[in-house]
PDB file of N, CA and C in Angstrom:
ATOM      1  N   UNK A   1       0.849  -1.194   0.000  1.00  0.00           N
ATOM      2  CA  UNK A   1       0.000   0.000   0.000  1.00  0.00           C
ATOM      3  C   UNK A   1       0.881   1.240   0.000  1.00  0.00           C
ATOM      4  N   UNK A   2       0.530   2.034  -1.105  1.00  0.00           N
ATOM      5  CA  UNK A   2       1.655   3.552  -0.960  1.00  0.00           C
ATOM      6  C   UNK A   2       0.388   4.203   0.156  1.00  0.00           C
ATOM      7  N   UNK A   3       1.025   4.797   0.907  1.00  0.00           N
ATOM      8  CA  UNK A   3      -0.117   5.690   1.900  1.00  0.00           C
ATOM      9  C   UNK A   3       0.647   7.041   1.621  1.00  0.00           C
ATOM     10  N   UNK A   4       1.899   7.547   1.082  1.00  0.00           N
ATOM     11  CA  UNK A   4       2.374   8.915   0.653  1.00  0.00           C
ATOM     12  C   UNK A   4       4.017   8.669  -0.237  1.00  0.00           C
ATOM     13  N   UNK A   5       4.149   9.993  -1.033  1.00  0.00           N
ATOM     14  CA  UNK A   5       4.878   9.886  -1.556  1.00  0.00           C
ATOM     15  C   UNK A   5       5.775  10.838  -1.832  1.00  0.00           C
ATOM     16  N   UNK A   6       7.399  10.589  -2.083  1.00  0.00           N
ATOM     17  CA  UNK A   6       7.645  12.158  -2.009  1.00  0.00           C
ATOM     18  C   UNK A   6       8.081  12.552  -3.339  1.00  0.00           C
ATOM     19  N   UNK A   7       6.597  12.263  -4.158  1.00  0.00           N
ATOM     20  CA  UNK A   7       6.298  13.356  -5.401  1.00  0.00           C
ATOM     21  C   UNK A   7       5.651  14.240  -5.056  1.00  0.00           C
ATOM     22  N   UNK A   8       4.735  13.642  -4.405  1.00  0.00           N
ATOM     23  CA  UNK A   8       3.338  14.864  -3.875  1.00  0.00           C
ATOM     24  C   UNK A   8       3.172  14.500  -2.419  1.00  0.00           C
ATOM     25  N   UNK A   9       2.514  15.685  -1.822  1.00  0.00           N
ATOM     26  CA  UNK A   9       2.076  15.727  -0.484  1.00  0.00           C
ATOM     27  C   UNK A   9       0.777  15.611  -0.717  1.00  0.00           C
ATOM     28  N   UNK A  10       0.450  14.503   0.780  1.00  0.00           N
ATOM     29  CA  UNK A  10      -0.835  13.849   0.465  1.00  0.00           C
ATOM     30  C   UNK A  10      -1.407  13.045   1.207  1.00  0.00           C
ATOM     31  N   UNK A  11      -2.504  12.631   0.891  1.00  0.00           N
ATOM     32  CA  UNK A  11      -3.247  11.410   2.277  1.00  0.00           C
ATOM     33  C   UNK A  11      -3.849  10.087   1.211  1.00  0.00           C
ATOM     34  N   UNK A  12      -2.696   9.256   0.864  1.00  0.00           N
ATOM     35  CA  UNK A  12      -2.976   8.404   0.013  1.00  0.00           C
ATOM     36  C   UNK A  12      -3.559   6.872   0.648  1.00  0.00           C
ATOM     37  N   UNK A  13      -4.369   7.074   1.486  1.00  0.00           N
ATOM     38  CA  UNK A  13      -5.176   5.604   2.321  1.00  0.00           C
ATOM     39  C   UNK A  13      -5.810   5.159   1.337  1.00  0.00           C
ATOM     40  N   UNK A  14      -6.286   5.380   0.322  1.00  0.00           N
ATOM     41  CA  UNK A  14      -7.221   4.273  -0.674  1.00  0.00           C
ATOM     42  C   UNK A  14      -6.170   3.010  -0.881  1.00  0.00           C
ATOM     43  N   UNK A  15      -7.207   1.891  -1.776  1.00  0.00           N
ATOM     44  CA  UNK A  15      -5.964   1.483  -2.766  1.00  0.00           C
ATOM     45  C   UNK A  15      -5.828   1.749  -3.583  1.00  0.00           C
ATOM     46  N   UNK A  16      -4.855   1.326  -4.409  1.00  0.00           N
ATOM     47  CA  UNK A  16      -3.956   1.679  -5.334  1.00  0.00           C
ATOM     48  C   UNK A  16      -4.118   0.080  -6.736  1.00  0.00           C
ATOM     49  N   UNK A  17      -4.273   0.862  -7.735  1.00  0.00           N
ATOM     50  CA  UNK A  17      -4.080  -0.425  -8.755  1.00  0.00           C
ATOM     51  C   UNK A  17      -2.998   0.516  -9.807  1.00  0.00           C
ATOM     52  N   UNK A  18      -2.110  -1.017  -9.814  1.00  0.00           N
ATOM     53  CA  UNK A  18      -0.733  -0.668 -10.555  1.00  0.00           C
ATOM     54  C   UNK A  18      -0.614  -1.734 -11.950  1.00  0.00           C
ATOM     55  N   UNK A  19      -0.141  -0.649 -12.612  1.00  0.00           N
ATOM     56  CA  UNK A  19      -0.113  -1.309 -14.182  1.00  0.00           C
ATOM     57  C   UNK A  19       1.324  -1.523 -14.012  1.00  0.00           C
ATOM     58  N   UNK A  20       2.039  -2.655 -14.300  1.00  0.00           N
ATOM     59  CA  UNK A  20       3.707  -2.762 -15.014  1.00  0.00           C
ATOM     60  C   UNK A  20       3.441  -2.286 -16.531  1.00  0.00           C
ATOM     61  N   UNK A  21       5.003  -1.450 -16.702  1.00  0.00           N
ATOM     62  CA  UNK A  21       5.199  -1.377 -18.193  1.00  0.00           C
ATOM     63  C   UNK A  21       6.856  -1.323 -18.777  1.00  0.00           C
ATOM     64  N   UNK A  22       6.788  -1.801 -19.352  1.00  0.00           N
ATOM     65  CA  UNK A  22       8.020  -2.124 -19.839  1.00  0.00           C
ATOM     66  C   UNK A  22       8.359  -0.888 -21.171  1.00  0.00           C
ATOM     67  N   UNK A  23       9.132   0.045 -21.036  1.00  0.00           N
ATOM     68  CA  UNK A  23       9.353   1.096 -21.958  1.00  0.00           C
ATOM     69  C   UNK A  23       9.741   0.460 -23.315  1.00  0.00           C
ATOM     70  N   UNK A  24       8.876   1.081 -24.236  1.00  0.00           N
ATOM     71  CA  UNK A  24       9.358   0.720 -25.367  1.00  0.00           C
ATOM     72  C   UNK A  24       9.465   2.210 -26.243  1.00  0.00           C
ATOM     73  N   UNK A  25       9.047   3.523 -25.483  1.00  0.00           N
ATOM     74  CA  UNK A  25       9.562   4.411 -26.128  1.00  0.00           C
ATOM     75  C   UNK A  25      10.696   5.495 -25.130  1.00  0.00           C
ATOM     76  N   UNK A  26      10.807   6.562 -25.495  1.00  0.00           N
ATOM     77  CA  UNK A  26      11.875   7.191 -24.614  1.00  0.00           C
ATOM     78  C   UNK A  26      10.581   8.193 -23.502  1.00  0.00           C
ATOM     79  N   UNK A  27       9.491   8.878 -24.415  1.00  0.00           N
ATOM     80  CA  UNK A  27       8.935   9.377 -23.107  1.00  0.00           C
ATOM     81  C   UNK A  27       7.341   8.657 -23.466  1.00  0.00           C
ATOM     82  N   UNK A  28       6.255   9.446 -22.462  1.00  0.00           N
ATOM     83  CA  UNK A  28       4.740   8.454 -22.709  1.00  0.00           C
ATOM     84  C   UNK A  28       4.193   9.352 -21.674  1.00  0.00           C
ATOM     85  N   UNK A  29       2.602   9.269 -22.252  1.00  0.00           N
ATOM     86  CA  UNK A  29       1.933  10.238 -20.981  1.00  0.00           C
ATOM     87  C   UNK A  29       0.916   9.491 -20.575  1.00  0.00           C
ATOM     88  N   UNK A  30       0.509   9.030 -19.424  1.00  0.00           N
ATOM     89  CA  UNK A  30      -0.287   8.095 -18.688  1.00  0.00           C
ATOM     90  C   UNK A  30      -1.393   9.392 -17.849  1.00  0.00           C
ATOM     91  N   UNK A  31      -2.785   8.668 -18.216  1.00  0.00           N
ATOM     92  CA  UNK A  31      -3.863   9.835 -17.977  1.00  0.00           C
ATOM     93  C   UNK A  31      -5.136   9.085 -17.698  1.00  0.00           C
ATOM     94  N   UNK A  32      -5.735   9.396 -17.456  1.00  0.00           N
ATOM     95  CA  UNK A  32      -7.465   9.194 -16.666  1.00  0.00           C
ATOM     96  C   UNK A  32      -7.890  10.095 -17.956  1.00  0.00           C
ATOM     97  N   UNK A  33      -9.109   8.658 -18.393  1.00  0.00           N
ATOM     98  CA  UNK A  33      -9.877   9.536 -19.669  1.00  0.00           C
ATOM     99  C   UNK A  33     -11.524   9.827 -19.168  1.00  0.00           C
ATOM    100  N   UNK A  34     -11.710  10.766 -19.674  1.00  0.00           N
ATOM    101  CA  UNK A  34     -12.648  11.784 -19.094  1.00  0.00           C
ATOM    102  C   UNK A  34     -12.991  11.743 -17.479  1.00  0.00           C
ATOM    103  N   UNK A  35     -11.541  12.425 -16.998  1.00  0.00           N
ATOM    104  CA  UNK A  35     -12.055  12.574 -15.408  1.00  0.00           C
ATOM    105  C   UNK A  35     -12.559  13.201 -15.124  1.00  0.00           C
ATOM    106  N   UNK A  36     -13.402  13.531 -14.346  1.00  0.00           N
ATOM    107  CA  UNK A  36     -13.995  14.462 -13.275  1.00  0.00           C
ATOM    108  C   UNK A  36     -13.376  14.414 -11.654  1.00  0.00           C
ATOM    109  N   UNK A  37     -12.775  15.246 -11.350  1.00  0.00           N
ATOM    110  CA  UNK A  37     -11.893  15.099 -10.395  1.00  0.00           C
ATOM    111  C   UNK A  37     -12.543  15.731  -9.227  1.00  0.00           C
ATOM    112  N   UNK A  38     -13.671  16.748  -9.613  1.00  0.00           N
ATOM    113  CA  UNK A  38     -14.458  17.542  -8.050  1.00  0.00           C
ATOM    114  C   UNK A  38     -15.259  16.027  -7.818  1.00  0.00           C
ATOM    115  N   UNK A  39     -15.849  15.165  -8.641  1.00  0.00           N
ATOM    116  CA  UNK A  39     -16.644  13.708  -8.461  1.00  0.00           C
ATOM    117  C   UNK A  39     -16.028  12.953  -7.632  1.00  0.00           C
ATOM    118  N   UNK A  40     -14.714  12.208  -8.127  1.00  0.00           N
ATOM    119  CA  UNK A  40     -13.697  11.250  -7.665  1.00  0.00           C
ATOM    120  C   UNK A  40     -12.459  11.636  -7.920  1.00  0.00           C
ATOM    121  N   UNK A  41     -11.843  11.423  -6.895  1.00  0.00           N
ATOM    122  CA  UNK A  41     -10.335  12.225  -6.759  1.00  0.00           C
ATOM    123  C   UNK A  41      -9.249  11.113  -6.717  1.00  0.00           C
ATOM    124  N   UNK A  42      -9.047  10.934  -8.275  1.00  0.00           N
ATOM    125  CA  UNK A  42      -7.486   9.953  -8.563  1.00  0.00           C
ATOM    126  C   UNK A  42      -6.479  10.585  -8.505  1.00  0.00           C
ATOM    127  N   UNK A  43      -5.275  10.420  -8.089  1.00  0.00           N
ATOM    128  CA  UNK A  43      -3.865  10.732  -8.946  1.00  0.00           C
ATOM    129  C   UNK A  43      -3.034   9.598  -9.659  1.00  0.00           C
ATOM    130  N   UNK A  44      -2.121  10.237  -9.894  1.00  0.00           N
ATOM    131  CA  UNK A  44      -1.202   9.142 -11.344  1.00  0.00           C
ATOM    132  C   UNK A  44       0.478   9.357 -10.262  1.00  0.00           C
ATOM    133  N   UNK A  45       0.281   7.697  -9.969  1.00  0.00           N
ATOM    134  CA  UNK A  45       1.774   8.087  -9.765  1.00  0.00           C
ATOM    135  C   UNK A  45       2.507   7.825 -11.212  1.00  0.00           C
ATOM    136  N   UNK A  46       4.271   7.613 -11.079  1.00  0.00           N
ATOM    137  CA  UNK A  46       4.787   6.716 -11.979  1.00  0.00           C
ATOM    138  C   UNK A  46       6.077   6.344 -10.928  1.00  0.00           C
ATOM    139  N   UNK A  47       6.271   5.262 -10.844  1.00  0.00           N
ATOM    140  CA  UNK A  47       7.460   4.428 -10.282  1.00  0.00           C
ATOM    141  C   UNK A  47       8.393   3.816 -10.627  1.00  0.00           C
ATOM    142  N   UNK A  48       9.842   4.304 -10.926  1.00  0.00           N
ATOM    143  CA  UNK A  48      10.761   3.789 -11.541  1.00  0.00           C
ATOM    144  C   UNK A  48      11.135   2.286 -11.293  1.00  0.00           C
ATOM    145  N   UNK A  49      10.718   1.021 -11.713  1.00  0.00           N
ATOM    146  CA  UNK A  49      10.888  -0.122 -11.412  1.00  0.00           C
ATOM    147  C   UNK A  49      12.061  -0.748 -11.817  1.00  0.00           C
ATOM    148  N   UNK A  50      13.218   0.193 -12.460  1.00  0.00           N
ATOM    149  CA  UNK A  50      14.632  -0.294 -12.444  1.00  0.00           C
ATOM    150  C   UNK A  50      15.263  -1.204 -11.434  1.00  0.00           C
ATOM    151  N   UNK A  51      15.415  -0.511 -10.182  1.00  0.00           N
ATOM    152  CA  UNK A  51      15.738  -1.667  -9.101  1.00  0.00           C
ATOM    153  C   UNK A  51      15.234  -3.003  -8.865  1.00  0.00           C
ATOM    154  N   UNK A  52      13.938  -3.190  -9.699  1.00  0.00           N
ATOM    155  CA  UNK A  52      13.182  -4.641  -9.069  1.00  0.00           C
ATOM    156  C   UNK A  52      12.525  -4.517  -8.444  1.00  0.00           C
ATOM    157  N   UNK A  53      11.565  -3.143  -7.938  1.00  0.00           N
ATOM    158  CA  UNK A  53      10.765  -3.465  -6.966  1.00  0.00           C
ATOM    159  C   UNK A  53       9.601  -1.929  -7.042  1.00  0.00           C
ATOM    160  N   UNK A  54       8.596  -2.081  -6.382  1.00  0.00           N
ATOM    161  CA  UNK A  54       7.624  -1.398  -7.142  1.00  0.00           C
ATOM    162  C   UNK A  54       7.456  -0.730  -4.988  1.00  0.00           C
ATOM    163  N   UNK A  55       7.865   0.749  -5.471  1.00  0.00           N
ATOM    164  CA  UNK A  55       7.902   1.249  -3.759  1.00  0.00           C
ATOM    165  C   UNK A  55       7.991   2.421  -4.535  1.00  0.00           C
ATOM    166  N   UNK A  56       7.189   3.411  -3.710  1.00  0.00           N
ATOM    167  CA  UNK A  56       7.224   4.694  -3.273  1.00  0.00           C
ATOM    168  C   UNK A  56       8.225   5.679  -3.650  1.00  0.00           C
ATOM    169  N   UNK A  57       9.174   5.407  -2.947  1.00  0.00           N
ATOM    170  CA  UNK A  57      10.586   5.790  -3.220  1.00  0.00           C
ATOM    171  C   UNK A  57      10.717   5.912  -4.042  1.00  0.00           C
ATOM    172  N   UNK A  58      10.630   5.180  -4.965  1.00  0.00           N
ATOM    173  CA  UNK A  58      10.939   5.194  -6.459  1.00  0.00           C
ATOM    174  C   UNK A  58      10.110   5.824  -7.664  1.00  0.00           C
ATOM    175  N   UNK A  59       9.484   7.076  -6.818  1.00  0.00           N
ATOM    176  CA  UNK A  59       8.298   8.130  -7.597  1.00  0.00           C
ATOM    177  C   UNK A  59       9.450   8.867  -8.590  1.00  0.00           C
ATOM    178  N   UNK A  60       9.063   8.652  -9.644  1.00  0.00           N
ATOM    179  CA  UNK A  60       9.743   9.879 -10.466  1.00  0.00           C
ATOM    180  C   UNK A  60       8.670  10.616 -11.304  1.00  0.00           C
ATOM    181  N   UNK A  61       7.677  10.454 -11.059  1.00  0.00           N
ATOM    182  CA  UNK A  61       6.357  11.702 -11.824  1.00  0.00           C
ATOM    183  C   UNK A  61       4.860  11.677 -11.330  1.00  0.00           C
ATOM    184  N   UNK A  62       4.342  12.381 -11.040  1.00  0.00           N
ATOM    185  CA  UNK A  62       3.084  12.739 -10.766  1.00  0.00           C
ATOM    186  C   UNK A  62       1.962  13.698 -11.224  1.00  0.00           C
ATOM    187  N   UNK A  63       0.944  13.114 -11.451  1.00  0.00           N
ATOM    188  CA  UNK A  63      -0.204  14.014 -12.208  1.00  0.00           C
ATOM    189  C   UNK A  63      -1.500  13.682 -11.590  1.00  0.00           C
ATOM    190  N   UNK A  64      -2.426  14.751 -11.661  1.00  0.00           N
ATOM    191  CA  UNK A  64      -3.729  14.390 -10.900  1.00  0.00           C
ATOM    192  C   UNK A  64      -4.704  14.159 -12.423  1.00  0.00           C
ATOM    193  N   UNK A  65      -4.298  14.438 -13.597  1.00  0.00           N
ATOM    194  CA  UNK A  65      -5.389  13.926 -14.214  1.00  0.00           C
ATOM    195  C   UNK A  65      -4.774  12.901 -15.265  1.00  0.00           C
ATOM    196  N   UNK A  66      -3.666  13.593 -15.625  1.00  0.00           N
ATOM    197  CA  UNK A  66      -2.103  13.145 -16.829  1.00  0.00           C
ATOM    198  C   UNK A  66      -0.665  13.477 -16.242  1.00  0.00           C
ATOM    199  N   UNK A  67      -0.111  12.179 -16.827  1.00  0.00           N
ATOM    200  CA  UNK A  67       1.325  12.392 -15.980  1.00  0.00           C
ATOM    201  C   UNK A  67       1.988  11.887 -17.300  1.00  0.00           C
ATOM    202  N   UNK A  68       3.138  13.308 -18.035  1.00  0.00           N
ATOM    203  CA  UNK A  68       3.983  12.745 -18.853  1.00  0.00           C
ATOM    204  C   UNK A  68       5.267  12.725 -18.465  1.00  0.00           C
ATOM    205  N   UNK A  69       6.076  11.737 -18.810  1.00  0.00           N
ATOM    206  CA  UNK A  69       7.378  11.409 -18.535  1.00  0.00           C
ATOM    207  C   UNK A  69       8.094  10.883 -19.339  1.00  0.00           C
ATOM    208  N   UNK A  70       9.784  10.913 -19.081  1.00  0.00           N
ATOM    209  CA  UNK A  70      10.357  10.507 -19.795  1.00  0.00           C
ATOM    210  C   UNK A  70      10.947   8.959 -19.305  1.00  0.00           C
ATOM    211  N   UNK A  71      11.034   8.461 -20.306  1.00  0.00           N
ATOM    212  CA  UNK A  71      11.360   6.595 -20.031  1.00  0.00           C
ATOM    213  C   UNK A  71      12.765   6.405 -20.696  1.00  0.00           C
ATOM    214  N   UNK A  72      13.055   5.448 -19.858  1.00  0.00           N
ATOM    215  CA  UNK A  72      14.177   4.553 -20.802  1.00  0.00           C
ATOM    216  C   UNK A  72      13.618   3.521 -21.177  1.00  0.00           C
ATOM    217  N   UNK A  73      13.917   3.271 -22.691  1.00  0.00           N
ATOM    218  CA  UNK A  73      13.303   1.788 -22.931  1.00  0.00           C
ATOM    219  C   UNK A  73      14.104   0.909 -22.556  1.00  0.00           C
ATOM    220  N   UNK A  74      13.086  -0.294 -22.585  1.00  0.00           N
ATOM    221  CA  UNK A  74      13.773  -1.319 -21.840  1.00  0.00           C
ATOM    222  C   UNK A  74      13.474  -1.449 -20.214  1.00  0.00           C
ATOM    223  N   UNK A  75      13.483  -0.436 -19.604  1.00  0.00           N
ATOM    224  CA  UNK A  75      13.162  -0.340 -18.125  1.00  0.00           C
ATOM    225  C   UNK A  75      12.043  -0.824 -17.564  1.00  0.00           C
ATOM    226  N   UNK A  76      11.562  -1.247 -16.693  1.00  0.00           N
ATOM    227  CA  UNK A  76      10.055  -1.496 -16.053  1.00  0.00           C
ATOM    228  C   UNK A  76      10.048   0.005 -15.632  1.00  0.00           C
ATOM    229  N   UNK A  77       8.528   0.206 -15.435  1.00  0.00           N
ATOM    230  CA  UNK A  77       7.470   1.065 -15.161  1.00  0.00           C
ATOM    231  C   UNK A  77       6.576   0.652 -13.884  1.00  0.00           C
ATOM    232  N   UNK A  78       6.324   1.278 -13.306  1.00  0.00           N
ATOM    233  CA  UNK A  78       4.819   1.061 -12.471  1.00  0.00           C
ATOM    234  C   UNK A  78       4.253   2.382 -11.886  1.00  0.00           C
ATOM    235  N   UNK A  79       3.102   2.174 -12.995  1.00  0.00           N
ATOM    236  CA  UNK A  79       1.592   3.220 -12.973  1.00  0.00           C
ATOM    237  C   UNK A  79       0.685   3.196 -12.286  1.00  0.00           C
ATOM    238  N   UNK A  80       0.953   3.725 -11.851  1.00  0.00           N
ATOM    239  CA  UNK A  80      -0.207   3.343 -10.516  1.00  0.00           C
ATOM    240  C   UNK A  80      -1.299   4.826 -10.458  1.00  0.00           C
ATOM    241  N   UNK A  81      -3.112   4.363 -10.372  1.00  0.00           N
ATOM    242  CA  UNK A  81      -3.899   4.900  -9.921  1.00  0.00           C
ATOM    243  C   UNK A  81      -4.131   5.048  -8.575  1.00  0.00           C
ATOM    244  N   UNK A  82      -4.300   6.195  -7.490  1.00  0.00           N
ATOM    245  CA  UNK A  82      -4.367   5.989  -6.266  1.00  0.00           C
ATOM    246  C   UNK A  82      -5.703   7.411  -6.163  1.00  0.00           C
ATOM    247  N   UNK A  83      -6.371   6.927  -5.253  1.00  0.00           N
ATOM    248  CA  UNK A  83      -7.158   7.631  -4.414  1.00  0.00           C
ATOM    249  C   UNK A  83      -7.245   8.619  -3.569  1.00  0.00           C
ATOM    250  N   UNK A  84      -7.017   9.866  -3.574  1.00  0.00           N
ATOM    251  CA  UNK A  84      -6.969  10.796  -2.576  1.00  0.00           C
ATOM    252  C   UNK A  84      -7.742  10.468  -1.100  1.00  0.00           C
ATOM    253  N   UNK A  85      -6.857  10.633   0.089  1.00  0.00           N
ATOM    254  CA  UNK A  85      -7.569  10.031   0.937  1.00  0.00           C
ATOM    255  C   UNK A  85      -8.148   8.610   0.928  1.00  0.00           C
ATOM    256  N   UNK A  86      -9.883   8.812   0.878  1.00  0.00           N
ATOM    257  CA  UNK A  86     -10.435   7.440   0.994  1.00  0.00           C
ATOM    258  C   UNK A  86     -11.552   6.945  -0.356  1.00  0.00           C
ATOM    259  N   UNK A  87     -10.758   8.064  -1.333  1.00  0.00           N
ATOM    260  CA  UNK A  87     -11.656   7.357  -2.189  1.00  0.00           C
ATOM    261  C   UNK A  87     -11.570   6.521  -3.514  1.00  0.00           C
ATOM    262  N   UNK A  88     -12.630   6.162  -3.537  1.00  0.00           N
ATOM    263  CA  UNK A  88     -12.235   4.828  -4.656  1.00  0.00           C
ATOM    264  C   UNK A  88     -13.817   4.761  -5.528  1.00  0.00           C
ATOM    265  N   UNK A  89     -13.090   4.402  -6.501  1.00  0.00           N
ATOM    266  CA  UNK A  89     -14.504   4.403  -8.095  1.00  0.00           C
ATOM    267  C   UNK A  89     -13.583   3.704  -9.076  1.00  0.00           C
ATOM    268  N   UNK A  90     -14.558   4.326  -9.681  1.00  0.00           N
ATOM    269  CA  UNK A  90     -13.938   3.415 -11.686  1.00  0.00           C
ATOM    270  C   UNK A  90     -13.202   4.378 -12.077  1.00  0.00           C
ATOM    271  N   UNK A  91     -12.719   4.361 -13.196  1.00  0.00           N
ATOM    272  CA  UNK A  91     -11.961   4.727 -13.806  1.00  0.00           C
ATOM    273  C   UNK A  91     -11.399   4.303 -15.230  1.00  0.00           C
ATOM    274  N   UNK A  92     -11.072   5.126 -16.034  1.00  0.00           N
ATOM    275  CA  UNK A  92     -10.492   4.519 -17.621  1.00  0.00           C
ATOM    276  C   UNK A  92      -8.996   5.135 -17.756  1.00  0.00           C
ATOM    277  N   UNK A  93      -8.277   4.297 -17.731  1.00  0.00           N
ATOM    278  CA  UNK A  93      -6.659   4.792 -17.876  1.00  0.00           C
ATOM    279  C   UNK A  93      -5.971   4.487 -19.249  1.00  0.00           C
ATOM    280  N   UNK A  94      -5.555   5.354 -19.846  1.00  0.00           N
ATOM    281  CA  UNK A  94      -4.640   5.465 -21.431  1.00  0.00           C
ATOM    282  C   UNK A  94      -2.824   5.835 -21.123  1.00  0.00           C
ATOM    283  N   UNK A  95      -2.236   4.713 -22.092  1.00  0.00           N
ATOM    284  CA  UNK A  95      -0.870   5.092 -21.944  1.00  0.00           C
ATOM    285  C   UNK A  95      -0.759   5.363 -23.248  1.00  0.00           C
ATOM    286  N   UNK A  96      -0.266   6.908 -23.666  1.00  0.00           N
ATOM    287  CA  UNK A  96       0.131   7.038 -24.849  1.00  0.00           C
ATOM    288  C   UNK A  96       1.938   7.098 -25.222  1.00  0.00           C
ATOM    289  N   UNK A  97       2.483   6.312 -26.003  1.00  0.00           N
ATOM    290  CA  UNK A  97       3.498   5.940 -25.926  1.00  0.00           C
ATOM    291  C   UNK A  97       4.387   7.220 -27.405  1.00  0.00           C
ATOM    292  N   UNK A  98       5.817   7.539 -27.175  1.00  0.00           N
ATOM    293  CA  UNK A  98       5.757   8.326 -28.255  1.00  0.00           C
ATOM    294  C   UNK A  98       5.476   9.079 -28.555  1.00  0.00           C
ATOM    295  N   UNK A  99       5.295  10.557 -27.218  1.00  0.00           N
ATOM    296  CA  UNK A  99       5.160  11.691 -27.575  1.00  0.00           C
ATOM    297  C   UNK A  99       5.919  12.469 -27.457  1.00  0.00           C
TER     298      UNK A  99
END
């Protein structure tokens, strides 16, 4: 469970669902499609999974609706949707690769 991170300051008690990705371009922007964020309040981490392991620590970008970043290919990824506080809903998540 990430409960905070030091991309953003925050009260991250929901859970969290994490996508692995394996870079196949140099950058990519990972986003919530048609959010409404005053409704349900997601953010976007991104977690450098170079070391082998999918932690906090290893925040290198953050976005509350879209989060673009730059990748190394080849590297693991982990995208993770998290909940402000305590909340939790649906959601539709897009990785656009190659921008």
């Amino acid at each position: 469970a990430m409960d905070a991170s030091p991309c953003n300051v925050g009260n991250y008690d929901s859970a969290e669902l994490v996508y692995e990705w394996v870079a196949t371009t140099a950058t990519a922007e990972f986003s919530l499609i048609d959010a409404v964020p005053t409704e349900l309040n997601h953010d976007l981490f991104v977690l450098d999974g170079g070391e082998g392991q999918c932690s906090a620590a290893q925040c290198v970008a953050h976005g509350f609706n879209s989060v673009e970043f730059d990748a190394v290919p080849g590297r693991t990824y982990y995208l993770v949707v998290d909940g402000f506080f305590e909340e939790t809903g649906p959601f539709q998540a897009r990785l656009d690769c190659g921008r």
